[in-house]
PDB file of N, CA and C in Angstrom:
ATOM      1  N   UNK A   1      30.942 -12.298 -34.245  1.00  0.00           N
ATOM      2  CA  UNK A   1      31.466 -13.157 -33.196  1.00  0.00           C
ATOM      3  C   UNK A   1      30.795 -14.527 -33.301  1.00  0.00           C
ATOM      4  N   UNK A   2      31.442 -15.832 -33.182  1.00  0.00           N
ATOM      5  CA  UNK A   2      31.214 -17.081 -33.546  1.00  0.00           C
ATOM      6  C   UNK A   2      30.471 -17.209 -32.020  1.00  0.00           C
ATOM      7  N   UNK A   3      29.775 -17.810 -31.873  1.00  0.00           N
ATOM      8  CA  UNK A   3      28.827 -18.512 -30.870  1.00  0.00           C
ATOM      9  C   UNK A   3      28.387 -19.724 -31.143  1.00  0.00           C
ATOM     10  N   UNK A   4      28.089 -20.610 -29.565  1.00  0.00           N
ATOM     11  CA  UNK A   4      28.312 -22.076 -29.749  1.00  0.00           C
ATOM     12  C   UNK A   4      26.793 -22.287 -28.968  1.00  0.00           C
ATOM     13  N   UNK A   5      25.781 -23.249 -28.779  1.00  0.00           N
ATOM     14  CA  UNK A   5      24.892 -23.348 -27.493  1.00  0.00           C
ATOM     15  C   UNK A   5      25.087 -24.001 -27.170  1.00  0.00           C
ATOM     16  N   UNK A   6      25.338 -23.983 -25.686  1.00  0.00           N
ATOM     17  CA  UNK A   6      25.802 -25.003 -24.606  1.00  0.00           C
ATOM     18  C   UNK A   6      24.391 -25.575 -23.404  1.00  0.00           C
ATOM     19  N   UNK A   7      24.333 -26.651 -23.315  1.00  0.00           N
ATOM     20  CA  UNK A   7      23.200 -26.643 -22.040  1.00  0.00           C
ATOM     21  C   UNK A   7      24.067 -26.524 -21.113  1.00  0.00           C
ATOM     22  N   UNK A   8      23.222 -26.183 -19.837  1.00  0.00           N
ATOM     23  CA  UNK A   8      24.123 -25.999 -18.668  1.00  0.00           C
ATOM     24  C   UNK A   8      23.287 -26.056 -17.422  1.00  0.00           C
ATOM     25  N   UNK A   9      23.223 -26.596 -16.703  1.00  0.00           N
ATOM     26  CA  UNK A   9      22.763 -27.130 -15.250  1.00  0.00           C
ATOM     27  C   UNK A   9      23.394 -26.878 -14.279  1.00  0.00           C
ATOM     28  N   UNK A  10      22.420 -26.633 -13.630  1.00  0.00           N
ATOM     29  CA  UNK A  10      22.458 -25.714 -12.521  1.00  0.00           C
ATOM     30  C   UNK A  10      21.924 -26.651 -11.296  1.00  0.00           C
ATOM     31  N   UNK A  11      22.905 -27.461 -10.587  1.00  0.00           N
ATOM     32  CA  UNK A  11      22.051 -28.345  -9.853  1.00  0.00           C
ATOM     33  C   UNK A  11      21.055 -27.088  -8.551  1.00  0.00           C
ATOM     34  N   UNK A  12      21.710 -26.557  -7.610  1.00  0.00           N
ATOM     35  CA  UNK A  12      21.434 -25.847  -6.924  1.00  0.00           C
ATOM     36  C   UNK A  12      20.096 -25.743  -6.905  1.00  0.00           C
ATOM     37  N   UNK A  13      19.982 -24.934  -8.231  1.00  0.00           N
ATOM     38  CA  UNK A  13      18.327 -24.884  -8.619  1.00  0.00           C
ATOM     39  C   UNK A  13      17.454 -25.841  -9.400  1.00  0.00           C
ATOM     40  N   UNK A  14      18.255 -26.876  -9.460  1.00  0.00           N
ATOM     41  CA  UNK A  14      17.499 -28.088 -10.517  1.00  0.00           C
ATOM     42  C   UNK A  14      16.838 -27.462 -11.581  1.00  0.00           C
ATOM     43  N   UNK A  15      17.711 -26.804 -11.960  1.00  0.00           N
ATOM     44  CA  UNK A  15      17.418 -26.380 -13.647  1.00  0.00           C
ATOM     45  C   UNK A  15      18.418 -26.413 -14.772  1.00  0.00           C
ATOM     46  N   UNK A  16      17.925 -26.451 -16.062  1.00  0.00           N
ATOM     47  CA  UNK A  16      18.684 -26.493 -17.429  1.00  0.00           C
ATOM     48  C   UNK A  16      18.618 -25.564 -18.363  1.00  0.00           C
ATOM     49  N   UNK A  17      19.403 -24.978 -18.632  1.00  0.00           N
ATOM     50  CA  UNK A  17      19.564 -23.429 -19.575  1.00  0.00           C
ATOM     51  C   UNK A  17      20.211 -24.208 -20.728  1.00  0.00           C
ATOM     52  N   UNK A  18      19.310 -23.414 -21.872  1.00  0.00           N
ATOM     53  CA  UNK A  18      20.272 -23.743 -23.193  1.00  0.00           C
ATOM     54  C   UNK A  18      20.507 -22.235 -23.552  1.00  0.00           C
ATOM     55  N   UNK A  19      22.291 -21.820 -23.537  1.00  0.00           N
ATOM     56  CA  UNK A  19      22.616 -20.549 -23.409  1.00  0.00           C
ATOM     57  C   UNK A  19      23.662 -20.752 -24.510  1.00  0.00           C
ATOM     58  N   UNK A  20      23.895 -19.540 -25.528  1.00  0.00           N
ATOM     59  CA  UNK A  20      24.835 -18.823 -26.007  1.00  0.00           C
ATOM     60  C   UNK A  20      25.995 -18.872 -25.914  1.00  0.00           C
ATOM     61  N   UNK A  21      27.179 -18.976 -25.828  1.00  0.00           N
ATOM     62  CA  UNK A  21      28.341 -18.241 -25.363  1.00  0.00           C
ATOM     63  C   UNK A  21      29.311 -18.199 -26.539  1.00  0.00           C
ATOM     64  N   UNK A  22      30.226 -17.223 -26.298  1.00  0.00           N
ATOM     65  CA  UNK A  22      31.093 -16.864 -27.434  1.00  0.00           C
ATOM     66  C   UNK A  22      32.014 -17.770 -27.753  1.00  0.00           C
ATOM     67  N   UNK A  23      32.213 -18.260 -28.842  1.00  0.00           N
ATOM     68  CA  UNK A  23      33.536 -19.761 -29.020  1.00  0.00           C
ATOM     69  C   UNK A  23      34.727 -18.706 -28.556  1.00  0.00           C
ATOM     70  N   UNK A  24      35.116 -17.993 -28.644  1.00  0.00           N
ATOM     71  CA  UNK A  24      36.475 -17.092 -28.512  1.00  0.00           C
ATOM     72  C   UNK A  24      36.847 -16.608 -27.018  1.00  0.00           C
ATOM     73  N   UNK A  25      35.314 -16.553 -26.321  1.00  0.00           N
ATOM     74  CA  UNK A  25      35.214 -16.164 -24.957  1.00  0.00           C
ATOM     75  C   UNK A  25      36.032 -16.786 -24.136  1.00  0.00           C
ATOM     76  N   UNK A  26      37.316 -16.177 -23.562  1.00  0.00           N
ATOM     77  CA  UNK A  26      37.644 -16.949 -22.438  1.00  0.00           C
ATOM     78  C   UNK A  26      36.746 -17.532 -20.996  1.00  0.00           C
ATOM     79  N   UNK A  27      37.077 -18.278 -20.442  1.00  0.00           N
ATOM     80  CA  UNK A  27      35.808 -18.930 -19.778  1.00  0.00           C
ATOM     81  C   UNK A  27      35.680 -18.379 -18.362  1.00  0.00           C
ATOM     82  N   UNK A  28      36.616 -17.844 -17.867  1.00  0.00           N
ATOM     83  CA  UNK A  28      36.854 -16.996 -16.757  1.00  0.00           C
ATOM     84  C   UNK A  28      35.591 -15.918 -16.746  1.00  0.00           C
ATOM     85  N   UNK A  29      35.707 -15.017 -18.518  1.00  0.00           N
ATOM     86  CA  UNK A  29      34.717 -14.297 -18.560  1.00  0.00           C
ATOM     87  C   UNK A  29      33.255 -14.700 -18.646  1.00  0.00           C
ATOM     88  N   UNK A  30      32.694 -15.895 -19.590  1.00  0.00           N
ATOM     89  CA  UNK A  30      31.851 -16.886 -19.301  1.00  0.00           C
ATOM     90  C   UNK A  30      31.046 -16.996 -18.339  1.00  0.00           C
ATOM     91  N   UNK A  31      32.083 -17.493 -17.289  1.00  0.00           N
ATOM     92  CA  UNK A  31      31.801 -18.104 -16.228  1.00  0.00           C
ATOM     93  C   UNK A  31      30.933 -17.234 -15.519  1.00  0.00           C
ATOM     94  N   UNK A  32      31.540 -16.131 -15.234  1.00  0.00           N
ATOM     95  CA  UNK A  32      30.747 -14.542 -14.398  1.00  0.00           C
ATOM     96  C   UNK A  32      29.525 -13.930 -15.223  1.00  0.00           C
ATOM     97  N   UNK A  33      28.880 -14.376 -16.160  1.00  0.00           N
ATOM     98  CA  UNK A  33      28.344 -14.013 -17.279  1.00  0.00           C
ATOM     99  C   UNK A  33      27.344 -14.370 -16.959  1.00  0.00           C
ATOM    100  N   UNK A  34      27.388 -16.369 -17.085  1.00  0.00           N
ATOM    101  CA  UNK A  34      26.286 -17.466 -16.719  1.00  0.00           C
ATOM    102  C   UNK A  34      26.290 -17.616 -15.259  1.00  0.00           C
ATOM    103  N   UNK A  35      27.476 -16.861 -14.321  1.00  0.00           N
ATOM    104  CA  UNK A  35      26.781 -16.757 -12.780  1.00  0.00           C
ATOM    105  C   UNK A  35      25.520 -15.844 -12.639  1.00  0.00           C
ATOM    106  N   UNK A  36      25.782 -14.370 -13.076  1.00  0.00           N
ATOM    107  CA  UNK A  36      25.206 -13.637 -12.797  1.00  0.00           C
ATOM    108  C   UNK A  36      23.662 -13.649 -13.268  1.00  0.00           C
ATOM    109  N   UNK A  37      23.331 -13.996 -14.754  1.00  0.00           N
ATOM    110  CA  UNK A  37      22.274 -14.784 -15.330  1.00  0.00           C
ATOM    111  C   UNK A  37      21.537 -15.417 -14.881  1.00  0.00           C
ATOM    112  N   UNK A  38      22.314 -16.544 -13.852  1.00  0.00           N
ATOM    113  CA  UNK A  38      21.324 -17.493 -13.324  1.00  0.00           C
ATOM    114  C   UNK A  38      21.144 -16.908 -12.086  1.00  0.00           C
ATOM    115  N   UNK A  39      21.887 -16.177 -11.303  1.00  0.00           N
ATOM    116  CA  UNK A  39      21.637 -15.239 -10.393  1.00  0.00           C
ATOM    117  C   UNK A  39      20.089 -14.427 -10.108  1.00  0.00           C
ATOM    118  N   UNK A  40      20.172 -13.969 -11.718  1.00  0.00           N
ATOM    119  CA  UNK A  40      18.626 -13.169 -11.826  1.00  0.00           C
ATOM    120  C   UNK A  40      17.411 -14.290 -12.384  1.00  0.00           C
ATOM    121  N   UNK A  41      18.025 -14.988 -13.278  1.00  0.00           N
ATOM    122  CA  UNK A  41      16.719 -15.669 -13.730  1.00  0.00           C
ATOM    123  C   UNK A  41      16.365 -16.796 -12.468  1.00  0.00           C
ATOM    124  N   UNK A  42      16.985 -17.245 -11.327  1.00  0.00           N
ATOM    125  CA  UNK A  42      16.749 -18.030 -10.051  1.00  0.00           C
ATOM    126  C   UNK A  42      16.007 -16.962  -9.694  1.00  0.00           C
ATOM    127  N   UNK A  43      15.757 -15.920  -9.409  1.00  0.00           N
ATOM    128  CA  UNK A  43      15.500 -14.823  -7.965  1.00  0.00           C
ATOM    129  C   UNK A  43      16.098 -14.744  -7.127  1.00  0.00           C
ATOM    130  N   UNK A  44      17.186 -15.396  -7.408  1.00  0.00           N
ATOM    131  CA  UNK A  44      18.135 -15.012  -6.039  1.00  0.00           C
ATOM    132  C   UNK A  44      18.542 -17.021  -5.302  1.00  0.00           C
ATOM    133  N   UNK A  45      17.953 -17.719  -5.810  1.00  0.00           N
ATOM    134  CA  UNK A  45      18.058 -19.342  -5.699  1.00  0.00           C
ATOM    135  C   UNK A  45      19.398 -19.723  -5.751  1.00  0.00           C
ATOM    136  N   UNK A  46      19.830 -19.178  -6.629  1.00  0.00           N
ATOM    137  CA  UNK A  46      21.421 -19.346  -6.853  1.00  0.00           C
ATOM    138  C   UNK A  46      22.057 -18.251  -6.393  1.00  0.00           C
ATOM    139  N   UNK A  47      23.159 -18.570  -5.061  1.00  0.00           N
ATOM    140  CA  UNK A  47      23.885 -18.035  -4.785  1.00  0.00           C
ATOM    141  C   UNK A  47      25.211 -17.851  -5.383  1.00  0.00           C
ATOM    142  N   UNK A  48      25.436 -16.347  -5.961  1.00  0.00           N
ATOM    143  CA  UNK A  48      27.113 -16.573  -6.779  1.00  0.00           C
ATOM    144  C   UNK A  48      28.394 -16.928  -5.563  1.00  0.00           C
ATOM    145  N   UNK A  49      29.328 -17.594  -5.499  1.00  0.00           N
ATOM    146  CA  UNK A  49      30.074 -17.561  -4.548  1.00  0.00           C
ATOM    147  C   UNK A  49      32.139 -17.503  -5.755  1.00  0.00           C
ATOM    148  N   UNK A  50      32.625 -17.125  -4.469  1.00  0.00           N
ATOM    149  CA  UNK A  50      34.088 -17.375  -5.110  1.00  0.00           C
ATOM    150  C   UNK A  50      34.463 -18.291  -5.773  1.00  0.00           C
ATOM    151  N   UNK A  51      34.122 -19.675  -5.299  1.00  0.00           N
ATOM    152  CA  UNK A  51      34.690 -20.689  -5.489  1.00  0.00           C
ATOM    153  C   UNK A  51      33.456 -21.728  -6.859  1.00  0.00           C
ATOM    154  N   UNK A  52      32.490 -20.641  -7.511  1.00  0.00           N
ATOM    155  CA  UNK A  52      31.512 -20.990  -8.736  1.00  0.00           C
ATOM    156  C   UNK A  52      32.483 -21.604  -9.534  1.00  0.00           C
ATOM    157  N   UNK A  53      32.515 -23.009  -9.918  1.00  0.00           N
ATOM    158  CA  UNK A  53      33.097 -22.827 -11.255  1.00  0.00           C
ATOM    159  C   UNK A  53      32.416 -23.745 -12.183  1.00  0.00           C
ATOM    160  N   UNK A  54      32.819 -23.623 -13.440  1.00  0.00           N
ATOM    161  CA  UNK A  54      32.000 -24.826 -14.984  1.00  0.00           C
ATOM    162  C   UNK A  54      32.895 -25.822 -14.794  1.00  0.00           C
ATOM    163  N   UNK A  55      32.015 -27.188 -14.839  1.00  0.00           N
ATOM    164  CA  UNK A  55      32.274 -28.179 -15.114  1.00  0.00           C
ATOM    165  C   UNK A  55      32.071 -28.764 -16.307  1.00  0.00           C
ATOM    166  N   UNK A  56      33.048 -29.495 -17.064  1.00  0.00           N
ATOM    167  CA  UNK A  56      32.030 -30.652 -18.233  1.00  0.00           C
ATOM    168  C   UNK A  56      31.340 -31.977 -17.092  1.00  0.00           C
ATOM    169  N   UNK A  57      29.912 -31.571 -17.892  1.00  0.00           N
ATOM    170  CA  UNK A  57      28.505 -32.546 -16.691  1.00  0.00           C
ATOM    171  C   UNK A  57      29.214 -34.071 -17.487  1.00  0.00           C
ATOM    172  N   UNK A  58      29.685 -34.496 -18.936  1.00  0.00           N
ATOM    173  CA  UNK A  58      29.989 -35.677 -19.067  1.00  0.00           C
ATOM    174  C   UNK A  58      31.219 -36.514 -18.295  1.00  0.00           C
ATOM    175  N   UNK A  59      32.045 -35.540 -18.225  1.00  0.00           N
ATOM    176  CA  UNK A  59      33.619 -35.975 -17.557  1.00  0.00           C
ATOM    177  C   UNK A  59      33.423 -35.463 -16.135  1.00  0.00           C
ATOM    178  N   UNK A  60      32.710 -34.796 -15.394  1.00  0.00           N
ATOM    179  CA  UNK A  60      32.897 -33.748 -14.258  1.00  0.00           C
ATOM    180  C   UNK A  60      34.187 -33.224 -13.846  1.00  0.00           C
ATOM    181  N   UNK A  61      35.072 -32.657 -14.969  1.00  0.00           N
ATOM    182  CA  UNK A  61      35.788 -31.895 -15.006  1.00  0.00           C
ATOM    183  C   UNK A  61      36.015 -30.244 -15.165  1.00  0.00           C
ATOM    184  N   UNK A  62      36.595 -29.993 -14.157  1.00  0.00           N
ATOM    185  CA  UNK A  62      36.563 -28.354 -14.138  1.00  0.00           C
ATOM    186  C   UNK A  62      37.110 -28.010 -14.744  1.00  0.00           C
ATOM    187  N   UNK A  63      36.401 -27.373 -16.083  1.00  0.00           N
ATOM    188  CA  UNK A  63      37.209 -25.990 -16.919  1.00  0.00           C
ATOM    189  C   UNK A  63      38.025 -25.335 -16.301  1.00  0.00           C
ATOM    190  N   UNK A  64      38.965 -25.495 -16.876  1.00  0.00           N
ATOM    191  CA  UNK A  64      40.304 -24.619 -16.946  1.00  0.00           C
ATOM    192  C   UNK A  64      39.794 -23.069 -17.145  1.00  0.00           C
ATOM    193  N   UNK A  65      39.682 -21.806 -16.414  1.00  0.00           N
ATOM    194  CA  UNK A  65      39.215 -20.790 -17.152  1.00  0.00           C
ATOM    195  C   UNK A  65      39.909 -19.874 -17.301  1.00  0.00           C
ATOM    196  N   UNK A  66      41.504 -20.171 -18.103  1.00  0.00           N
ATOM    197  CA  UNK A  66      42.015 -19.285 -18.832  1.00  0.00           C
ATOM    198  C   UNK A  66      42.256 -19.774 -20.321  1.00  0.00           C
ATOM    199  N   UNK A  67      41.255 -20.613 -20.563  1.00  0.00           N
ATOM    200  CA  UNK A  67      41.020 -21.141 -21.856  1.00  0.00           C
ATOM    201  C   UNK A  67      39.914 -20.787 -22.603  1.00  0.00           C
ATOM    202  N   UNK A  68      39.861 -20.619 -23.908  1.00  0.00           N
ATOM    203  CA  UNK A  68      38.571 -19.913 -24.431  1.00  0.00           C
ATOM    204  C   UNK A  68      37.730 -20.799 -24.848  1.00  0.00           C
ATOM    205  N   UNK A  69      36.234 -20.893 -25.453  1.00  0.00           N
ATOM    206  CA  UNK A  69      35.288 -21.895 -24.915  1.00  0.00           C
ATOM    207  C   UNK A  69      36.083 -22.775 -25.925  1.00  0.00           C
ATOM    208  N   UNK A  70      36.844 -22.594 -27.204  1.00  0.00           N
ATOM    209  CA  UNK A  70      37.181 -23.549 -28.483  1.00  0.00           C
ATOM    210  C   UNK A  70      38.332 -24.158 -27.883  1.00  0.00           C
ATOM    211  N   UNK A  71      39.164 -23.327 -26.949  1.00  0.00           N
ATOM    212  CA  UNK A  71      40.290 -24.313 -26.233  1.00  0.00           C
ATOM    213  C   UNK A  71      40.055 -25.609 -26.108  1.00  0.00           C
ATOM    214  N   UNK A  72      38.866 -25.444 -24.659  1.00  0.00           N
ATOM    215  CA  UNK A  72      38.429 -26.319 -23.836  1.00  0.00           C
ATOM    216  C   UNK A  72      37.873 -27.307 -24.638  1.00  0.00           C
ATOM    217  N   UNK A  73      37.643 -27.455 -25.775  1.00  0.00           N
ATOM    218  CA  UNK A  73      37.110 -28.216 -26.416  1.00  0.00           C
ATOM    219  C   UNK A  73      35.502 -28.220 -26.632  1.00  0.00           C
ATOM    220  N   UNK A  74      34.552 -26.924 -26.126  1.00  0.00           N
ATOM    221  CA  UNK A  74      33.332 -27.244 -26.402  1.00  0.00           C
ATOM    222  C   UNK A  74      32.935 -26.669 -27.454  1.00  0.00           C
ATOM    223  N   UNK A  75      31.698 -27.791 -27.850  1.00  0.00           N
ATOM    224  CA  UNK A  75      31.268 -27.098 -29.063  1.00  0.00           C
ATOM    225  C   UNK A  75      29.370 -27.203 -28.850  1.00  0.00           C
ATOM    226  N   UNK A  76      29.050 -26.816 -30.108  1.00  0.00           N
ATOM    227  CA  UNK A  76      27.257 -26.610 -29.825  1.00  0.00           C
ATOM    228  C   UNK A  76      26.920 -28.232 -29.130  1.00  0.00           C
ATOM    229  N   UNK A  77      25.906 -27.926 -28.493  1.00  0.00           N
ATOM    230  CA  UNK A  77      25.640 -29.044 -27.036  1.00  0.00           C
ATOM    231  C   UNK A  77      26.699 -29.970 -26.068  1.00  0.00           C
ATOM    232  N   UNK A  78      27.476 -28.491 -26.328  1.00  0.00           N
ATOM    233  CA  UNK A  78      28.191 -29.187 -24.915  1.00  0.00           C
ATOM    234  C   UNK A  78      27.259 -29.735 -23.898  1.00  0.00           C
ATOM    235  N   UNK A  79      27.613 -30.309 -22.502  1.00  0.00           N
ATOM    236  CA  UNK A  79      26.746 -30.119 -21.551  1.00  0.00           C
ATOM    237  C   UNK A  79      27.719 -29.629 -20.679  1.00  0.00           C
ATOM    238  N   UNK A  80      27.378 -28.569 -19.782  1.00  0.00           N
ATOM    239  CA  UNK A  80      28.233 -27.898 -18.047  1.00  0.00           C
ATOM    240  C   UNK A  80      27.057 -27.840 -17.107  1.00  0.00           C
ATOM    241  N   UNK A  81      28.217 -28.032 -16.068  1.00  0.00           N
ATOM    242  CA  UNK A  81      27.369 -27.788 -14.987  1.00  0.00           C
ATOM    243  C   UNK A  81      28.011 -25.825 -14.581  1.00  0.00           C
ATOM    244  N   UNK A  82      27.085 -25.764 -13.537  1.00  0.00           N
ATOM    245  CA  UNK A  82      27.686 -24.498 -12.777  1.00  0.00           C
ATOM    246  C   UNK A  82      27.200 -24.895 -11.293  1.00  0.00           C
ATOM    247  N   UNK A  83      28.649 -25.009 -10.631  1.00  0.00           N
ATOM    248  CA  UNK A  83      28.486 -24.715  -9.045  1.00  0.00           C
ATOM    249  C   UNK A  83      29.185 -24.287  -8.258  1.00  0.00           C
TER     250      UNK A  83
END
């Protein structure tokens, strides 16, 4: 499986993850992946909610997440947010 590293920020918790994700991965699945992640690695700081979604941090545009990460156009150092 092709994998890309993406940074990704987390304002909530004023932190920056440089994480993994699958180029093929749709982002829907992603998305619940790097919620739950930052879920545990916060202690609980980050609250998951319904309405979580990835942004590109350059454009602050919300991923589309029935697109897979190569759709959307990211590639190794993307930057996203998650909120």
């Amino acid at each position: 499986m092709d994998k890309i590293m993406i940074e990704l920020f987390v304002p909530a918790v004023n932190q920056h993850y440089d994480v993994f994700i699958p180029l093929y991965g749709k982002l829907y699945e992603i998305e619940q992946l790097l919620t739950r992640a930052i879920v545990d690695l916060s202690e609980g700081y980050f609250a998951a909610a319904a309405d979580t979604v990835l942004c590109d941090r350059v454009s602050g545009s919300v991923l589309d997440v029935k697109l897979t990460a190569q759709e959307a156009g990211l590639q190794n150092g993307s930057k996203l947010l998650l909120l």
